[in-house]
PDB file of N, CA and C in Angstrom:
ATOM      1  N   UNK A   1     131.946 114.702  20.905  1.00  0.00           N
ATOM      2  CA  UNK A   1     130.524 114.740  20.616  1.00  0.00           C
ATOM      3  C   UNK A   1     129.782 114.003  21.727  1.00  0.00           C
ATOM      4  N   UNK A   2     128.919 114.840  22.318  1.00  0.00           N
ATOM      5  CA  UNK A   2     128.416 114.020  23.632  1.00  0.00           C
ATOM      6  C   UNK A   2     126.689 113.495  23.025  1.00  0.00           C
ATOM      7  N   UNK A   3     125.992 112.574  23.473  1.00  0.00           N
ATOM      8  CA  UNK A   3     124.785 112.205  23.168  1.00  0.00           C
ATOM      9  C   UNK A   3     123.959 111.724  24.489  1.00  0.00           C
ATOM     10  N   UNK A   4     123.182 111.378  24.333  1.00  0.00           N
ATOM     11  CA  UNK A   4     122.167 110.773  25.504  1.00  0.00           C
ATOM     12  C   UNK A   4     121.674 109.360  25.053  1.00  0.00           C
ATOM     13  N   UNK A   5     121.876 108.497  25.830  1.00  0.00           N
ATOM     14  CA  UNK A   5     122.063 106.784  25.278  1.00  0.00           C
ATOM     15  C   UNK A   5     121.458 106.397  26.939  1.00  0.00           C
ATOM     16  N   UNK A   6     120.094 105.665  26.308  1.00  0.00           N
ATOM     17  CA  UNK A   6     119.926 104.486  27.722  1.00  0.00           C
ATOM     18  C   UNK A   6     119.920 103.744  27.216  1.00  0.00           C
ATOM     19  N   UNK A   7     121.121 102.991  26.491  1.00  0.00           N
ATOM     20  CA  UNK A   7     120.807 101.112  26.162  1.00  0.00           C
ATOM     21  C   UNK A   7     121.607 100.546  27.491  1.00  0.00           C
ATOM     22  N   UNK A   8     121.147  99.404  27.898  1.00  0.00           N
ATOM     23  CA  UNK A   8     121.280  98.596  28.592  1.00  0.00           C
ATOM     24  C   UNK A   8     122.721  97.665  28.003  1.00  0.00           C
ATOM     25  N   UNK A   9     122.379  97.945  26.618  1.00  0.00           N
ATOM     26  CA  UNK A   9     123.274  96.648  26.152  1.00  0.00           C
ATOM     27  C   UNK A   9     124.829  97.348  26.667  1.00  0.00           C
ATOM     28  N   UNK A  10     124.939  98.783  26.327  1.00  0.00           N
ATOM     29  CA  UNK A  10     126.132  99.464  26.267  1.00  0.00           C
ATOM     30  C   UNK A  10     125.975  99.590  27.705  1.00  0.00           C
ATOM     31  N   UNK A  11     125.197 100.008  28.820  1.00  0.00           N
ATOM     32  CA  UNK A  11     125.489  99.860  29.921  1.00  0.00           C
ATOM     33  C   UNK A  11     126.437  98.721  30.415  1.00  0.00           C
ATOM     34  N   UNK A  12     125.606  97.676  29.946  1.00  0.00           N
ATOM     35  CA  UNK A  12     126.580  96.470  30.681  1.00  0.00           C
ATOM     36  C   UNK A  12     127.843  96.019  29.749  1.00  0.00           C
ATOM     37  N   UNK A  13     128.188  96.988  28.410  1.00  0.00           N
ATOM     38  CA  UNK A  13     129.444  96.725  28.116  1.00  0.00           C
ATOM     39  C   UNK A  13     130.630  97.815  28.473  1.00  0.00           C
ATOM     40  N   UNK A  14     129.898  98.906  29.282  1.00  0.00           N
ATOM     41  CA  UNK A  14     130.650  99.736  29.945  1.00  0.00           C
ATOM     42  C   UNK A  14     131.002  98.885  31.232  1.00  0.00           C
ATOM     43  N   UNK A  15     130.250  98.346  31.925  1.00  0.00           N
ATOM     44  CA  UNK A  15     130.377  97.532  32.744  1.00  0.00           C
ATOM     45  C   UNK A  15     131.365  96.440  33.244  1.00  0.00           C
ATOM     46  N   UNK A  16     131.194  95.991  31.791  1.00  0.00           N
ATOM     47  CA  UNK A  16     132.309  94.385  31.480  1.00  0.00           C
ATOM     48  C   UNK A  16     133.689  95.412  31.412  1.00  0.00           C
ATOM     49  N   UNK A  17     133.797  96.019  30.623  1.00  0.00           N
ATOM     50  CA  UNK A  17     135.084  96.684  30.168  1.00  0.00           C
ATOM     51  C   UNK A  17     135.839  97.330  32.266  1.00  0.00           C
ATOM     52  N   UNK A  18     135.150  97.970  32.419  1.00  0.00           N
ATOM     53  CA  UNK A  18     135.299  98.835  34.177  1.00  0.00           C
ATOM     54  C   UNK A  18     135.997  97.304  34.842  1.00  0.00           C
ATOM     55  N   UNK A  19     135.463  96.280  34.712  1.00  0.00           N
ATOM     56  CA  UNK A  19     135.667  94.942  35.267  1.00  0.00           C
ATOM     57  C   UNK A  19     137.076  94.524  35.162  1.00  0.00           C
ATOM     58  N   UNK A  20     137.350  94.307  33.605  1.00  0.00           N
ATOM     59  CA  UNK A  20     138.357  93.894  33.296  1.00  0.00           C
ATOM     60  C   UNK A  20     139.334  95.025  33.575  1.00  0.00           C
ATOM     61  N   UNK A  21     139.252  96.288  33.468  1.00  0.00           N
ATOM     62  CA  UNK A  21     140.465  97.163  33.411  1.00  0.00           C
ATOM     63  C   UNK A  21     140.656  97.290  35.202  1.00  0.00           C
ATOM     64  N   UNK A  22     139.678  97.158  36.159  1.00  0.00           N
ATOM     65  CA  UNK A  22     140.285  97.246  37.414  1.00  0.00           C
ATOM     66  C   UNK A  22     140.595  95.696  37.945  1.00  0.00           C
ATOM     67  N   UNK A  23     140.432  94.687  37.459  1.00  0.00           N
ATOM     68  CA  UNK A  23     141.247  93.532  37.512  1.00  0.00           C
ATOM     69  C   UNK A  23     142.733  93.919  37.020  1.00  0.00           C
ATOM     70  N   UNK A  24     142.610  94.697  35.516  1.00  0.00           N
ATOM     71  CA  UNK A  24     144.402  94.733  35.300  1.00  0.00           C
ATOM     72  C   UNK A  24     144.973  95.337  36.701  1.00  0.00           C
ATOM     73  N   UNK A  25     144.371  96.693  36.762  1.00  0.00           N
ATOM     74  CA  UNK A  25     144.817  96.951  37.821  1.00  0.00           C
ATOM     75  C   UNK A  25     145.381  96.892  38.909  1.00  0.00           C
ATOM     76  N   UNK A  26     144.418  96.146  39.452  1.00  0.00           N
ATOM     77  CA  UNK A  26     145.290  95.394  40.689  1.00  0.00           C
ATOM     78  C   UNK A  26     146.500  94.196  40.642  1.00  0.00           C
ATOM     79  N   UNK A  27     146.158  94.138  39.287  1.00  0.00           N
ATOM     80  CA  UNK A  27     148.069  93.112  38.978  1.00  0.00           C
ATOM     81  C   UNK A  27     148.840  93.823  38.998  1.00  0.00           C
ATOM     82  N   UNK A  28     148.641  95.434  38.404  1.00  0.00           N
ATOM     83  CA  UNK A  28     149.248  96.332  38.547  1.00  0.00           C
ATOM     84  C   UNK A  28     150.698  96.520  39.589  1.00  0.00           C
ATOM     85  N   UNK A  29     149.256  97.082  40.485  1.00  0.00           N
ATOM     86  CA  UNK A  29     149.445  97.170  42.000  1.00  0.00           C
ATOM     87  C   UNK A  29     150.180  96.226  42.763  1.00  0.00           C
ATOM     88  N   UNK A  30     149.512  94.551  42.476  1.00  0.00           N
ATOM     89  CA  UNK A  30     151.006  94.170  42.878  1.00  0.00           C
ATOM     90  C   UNK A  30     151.740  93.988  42.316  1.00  0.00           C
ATOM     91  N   UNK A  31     152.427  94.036  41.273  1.00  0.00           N
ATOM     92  CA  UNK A  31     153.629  94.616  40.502  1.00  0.00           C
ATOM     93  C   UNK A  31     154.236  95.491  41.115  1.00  0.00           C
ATOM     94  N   UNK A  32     153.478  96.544  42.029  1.00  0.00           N
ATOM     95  CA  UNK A  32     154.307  97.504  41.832  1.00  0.00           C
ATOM     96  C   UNK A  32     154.300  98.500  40.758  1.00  0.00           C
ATOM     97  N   UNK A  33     153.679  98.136  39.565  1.00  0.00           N
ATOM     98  CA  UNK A  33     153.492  99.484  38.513  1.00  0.00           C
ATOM     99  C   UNK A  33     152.125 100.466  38.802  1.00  0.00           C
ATOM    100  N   UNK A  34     152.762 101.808  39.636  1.00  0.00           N
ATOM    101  CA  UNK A  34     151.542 102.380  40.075  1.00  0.00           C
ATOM    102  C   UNK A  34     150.785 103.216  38.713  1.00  0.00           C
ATOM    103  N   UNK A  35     151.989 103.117  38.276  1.00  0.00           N
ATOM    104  CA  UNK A  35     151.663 104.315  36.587  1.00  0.00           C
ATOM    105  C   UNK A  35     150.367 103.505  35.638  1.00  0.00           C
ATOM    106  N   UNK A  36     150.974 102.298  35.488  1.00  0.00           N
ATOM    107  CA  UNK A  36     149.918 101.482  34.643  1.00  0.00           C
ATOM    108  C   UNK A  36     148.388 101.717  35.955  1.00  0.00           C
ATOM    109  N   UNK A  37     148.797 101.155  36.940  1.00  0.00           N
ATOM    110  CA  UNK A  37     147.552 100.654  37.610  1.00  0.00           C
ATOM    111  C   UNK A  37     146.869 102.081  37.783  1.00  0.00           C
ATOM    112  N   UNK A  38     147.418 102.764  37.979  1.00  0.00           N
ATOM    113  CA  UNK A  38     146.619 104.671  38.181  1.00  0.00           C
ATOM    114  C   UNK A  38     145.829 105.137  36.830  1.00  0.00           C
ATOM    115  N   UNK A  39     146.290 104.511  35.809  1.00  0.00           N
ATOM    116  CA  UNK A  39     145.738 104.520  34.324  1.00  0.00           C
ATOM    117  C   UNK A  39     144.282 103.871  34.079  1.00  0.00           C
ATOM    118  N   UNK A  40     144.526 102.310  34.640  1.00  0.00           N
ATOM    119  CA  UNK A  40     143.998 101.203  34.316  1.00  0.00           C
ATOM    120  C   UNK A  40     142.555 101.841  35.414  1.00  0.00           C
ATOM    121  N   UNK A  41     142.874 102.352  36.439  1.00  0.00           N
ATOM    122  CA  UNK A  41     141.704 102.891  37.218  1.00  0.00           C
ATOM    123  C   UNK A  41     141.313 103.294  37.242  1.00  0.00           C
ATOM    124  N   UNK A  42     141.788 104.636  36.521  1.00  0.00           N
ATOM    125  CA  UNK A  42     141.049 105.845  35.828  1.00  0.00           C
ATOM    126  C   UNK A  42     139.875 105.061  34.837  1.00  0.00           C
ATOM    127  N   UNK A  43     140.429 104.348  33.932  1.00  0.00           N
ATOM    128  CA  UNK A  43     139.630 103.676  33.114  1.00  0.00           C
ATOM    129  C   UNK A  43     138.597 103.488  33.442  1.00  0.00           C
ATOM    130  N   UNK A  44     138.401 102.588  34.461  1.00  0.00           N
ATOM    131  CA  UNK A  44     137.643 101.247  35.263  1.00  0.00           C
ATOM    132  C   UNK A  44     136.705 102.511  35.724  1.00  0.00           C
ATOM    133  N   UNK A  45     136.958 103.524  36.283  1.00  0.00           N
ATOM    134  CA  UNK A  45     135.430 104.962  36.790  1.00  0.00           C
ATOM    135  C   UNK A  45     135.552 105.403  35.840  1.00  0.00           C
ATOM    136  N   UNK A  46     136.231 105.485  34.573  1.00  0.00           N
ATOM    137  CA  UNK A  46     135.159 106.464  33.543  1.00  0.00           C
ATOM    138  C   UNK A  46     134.001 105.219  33.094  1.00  0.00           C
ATOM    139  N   UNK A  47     134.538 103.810  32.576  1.00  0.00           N
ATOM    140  CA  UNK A  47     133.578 103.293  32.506  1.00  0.00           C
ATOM    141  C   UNK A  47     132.306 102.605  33.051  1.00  0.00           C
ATOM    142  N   UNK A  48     132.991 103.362  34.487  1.00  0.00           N
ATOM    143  CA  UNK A  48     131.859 102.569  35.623  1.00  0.00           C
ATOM    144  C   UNK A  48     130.885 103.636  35.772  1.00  0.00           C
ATOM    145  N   UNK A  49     131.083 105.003  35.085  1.00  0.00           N
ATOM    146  CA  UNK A  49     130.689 106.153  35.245  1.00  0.00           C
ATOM    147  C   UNK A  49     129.624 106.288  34.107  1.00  0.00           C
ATOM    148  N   UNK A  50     129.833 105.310  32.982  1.00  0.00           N
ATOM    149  CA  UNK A  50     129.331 105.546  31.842  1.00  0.00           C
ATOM    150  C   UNK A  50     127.857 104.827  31.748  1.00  0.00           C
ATOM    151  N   UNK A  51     128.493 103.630  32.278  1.00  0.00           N
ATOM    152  CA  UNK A  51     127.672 102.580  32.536  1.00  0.00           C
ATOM    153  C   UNK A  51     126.585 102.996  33.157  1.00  0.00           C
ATOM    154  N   UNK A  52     126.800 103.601  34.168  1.00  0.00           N
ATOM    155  CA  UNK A  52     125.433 104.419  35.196  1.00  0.00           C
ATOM    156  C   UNK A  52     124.797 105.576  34.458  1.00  0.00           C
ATOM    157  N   UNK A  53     125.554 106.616  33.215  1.00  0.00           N
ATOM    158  CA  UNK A  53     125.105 107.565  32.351  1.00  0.00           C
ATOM    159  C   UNK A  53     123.878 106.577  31.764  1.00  0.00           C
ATOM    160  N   UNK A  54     124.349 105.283  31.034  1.00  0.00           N
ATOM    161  CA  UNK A  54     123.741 104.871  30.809  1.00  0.00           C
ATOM    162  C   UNK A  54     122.567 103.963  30.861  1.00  0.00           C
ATOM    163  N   UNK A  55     122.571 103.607  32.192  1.00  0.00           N
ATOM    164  CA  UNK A  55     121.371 103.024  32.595  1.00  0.00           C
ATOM    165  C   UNK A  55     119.926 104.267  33.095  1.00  0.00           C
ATOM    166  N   UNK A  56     120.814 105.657  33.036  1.00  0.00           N
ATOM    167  CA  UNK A  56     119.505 106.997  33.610  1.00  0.00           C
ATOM    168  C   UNK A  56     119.212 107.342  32.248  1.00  0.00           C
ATOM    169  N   UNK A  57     119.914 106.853  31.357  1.00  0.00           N
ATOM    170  CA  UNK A  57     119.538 107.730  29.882  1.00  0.00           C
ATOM    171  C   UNK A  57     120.622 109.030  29.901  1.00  0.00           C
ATOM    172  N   UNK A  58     121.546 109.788  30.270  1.00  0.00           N
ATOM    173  CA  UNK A  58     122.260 110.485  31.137  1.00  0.00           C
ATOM    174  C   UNK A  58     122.901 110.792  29.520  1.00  0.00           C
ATOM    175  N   UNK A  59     123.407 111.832  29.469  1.00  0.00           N
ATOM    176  CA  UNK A  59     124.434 112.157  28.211  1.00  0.00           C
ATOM    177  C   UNK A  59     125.783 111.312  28.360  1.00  0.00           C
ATOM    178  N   UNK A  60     125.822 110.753  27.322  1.00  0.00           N
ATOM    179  CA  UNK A  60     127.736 109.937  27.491  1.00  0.00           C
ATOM    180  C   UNK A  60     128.447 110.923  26.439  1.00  0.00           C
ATOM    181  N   UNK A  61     129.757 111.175  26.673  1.00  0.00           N
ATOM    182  CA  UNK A  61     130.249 111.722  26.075  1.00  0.00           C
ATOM    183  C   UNK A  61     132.275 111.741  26.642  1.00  0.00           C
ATOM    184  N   UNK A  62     133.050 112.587  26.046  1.00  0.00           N
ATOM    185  CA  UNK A  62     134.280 112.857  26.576  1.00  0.00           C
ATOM    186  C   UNK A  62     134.149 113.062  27.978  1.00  0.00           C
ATOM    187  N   UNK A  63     135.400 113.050  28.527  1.00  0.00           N
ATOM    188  CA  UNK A  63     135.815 113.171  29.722  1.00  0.00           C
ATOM    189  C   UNK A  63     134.767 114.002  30.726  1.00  0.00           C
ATOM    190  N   UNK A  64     134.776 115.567  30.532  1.00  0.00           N
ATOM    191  CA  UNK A  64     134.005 116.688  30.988  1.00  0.00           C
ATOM    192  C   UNK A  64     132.776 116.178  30.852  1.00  0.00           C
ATOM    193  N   UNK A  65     132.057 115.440  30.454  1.00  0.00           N
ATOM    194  CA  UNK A  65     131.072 114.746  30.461  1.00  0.00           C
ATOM    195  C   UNK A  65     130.398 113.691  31.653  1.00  0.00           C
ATOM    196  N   UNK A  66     131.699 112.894  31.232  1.00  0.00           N
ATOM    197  CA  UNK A  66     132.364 111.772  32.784  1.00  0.00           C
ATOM    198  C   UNK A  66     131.965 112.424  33.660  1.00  0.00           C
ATOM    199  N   UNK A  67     133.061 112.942  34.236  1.00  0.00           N
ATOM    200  CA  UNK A  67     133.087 114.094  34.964  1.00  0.00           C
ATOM    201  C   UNK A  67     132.071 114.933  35.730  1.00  0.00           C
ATOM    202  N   UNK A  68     131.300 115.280  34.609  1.00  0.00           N
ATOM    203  CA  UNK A  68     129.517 115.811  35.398  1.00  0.00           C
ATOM    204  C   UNK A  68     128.711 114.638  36.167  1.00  0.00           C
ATOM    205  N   UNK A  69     128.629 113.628  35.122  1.00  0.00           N
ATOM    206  CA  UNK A  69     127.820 112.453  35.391  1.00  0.00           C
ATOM    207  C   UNK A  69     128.692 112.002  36.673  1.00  0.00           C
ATOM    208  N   UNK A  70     129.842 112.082  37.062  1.00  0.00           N
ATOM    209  CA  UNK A  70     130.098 111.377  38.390  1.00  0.00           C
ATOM    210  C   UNK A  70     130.058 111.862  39.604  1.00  0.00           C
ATOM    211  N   UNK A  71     129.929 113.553  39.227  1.00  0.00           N
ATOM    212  CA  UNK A  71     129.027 114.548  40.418  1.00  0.00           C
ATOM    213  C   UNK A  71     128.260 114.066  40.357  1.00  0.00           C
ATOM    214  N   UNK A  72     127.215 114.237  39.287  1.00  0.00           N
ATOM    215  CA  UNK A  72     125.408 113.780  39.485  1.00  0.00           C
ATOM    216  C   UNK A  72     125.300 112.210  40.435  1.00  0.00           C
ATOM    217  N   UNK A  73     126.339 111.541  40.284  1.00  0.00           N
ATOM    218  CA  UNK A  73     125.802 110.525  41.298  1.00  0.00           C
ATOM    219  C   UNK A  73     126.189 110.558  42.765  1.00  0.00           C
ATOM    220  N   UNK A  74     127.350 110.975  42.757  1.00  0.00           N
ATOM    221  CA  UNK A  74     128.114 111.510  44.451  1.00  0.00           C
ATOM    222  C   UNK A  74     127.085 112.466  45.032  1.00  0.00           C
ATOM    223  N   UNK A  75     125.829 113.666  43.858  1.00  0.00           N
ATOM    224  CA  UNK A  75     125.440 114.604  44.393  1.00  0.00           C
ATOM    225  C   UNK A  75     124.089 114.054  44.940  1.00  0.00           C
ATOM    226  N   UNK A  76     123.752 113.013  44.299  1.00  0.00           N
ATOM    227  CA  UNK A  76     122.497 111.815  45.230  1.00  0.00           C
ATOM    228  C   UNK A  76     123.094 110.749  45.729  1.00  0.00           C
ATOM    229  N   UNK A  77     124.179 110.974  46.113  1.00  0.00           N
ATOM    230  CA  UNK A  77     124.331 109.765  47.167  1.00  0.00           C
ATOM    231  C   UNK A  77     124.189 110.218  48.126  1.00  0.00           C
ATOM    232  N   UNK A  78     123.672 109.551  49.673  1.00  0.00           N
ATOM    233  CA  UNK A  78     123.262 109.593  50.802  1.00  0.00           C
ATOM    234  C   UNK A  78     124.599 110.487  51.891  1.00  0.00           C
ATOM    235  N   UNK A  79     125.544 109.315  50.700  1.00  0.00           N
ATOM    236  CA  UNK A  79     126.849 109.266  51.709  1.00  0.00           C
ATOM    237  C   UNK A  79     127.895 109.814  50.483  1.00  0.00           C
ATOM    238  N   UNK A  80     127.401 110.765  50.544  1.00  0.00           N
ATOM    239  CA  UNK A  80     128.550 111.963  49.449  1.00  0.00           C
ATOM    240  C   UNK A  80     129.870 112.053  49.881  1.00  0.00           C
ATOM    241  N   UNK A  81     129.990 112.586  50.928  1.00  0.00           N
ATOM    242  CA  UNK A  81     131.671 112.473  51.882  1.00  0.00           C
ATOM    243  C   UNK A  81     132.049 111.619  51.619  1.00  0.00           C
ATOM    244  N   UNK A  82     131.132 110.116  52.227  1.00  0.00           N
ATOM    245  CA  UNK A  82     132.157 108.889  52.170  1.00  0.00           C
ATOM    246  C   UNK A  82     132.475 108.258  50.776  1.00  0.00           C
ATOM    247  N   UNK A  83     131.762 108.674  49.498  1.00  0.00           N
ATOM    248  CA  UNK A  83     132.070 108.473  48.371  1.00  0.00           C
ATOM    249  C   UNK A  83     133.194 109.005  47.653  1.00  0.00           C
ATOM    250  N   UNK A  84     133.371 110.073  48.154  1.00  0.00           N
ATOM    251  CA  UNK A  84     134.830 111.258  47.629  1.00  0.00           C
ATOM    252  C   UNK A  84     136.005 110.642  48.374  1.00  0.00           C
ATOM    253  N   UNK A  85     135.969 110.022  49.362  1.00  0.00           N
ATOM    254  CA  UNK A  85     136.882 109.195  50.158  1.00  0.00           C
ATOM    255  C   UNK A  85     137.526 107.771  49.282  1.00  0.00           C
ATOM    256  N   UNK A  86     135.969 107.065  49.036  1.00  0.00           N
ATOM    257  CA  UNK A  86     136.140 105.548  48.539  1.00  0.00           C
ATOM    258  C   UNK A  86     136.774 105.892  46.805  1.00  0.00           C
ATOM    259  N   UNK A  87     136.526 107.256  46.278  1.00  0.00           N
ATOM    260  CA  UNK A  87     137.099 107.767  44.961  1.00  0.00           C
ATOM    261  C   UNK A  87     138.559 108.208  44.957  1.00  0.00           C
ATOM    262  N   UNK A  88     139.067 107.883  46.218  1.00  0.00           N
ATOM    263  CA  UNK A  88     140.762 108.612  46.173  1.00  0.00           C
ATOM    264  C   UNK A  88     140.651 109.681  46.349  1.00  0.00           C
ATOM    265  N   UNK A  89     139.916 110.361  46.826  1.00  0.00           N
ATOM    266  CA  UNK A  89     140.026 112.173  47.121  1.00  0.00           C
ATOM    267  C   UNK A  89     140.732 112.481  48.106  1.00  0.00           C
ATOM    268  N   UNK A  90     140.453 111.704  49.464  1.00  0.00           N
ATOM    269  CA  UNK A  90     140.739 112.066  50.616  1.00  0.00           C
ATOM    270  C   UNK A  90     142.316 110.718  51.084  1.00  0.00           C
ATOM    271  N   UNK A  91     142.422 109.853  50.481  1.00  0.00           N
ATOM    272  CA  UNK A  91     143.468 108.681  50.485  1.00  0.00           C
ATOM    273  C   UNK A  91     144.218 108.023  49.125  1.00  0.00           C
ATOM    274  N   UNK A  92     145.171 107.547  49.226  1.00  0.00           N
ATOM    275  CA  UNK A  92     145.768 106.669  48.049  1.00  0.00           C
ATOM    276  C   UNK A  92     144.959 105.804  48.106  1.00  0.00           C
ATOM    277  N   UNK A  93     144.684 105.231  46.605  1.00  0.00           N
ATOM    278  CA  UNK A  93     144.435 103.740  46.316  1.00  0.00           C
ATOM    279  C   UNK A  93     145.025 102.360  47.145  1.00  0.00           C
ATOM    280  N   UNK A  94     144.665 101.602  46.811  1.00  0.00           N
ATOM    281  CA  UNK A  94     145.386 100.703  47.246  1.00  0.00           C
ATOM    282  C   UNK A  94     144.612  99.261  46.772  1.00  0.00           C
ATOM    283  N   UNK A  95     145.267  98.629  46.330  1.00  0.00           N
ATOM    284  CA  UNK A  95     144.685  97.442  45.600  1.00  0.00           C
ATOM    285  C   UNK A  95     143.523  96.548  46.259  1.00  0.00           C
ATOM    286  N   UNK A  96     143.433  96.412  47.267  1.00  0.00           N
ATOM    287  CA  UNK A  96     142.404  96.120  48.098  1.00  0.00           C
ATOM    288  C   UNK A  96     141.379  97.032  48.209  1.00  0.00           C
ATOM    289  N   UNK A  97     141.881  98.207  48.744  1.00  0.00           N
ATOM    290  CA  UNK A  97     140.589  98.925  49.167  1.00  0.00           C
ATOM    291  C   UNK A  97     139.898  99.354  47.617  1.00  0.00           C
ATOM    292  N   UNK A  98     140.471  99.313  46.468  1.00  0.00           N
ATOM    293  CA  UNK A  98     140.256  99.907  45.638  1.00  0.00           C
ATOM    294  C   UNK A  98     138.925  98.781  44.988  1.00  0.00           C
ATOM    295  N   UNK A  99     139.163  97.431  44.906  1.00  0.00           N
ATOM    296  CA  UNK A  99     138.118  96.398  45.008  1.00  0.00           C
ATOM    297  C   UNK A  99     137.057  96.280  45.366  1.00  0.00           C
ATOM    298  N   UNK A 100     137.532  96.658  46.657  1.00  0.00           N
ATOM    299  CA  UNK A 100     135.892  96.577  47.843  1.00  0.00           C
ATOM    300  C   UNK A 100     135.373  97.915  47.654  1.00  0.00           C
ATOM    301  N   UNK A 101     136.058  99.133  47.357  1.00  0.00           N
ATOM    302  CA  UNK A 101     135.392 100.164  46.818  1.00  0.00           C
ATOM    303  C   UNK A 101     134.453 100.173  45.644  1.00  0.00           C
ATOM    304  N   UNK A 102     134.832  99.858  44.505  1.00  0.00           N
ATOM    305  CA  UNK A 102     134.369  99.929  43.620  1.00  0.00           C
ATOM    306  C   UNK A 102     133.067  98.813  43.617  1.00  0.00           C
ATOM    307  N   UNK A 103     132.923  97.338  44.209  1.00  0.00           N
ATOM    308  CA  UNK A 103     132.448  96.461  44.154  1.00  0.00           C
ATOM    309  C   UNK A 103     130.838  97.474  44.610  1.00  0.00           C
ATOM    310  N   UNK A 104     131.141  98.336  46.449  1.00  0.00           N
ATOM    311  CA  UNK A 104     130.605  98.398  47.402  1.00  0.00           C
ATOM    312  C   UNK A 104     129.917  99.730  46.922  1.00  0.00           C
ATOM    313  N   UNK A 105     130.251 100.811  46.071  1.00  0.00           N
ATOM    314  CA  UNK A 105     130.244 102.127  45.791  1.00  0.00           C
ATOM    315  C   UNK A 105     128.788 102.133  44.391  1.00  0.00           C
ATOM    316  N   UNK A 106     129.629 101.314  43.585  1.00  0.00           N
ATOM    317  CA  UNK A 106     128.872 101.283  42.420  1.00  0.00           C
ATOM    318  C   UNK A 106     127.675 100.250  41.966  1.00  0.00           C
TER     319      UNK A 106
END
């Protein structure tokens, strides 16, 4: 069931949550568990994805939802290419870059 939500409050608890799950992450990573940390990251952009649904007023909803809303922002970003790059499209993750990505991106 998808809806259209601009609270702020749920913005920034999409927010907190994106935080904590790409911190697991990168313990992940150095662990060595790429399975958990590839999970834990997925997480960390749907909710970093949501968070921004929700600060435009934007529909939140399942995945395919996600999904649109994270075109709609790559499709106004300046630097579209270099965003599909800093998203793992064009490279592996990597616990570092994946940090300064997300910090620098979103």
């Amino acid at each position: 069931m998808s809806r259209v939500i601009g609270s702020m409050a749920a913005a920034a608890r999409h927010k907190d949550i994106s935080d904590t799950l790409l911190e697991r992450a990168e313990a992940e990573f150095q662990g060595d568990d790429l399975i958990h940390a590839s999970e834990k990251t997925w997480g960390a952009l749907t909710h970093c994805v949501k968070a921004a649904a929700h600060e435009r007023g934007w529909e939140d909803g399942p995945h395919y939802v996600v999904m649109r809303n994270a075109q709609r922002l790559i499709a106004r970003s300046p630097n579209r290419v270099e965003n599909m790059k800093r998203l793992g499209l064009a490279r592996p993750f990597t616990s570092t870059s994946t940090r300064t990505t997300w910090k620098r991106t979103w």
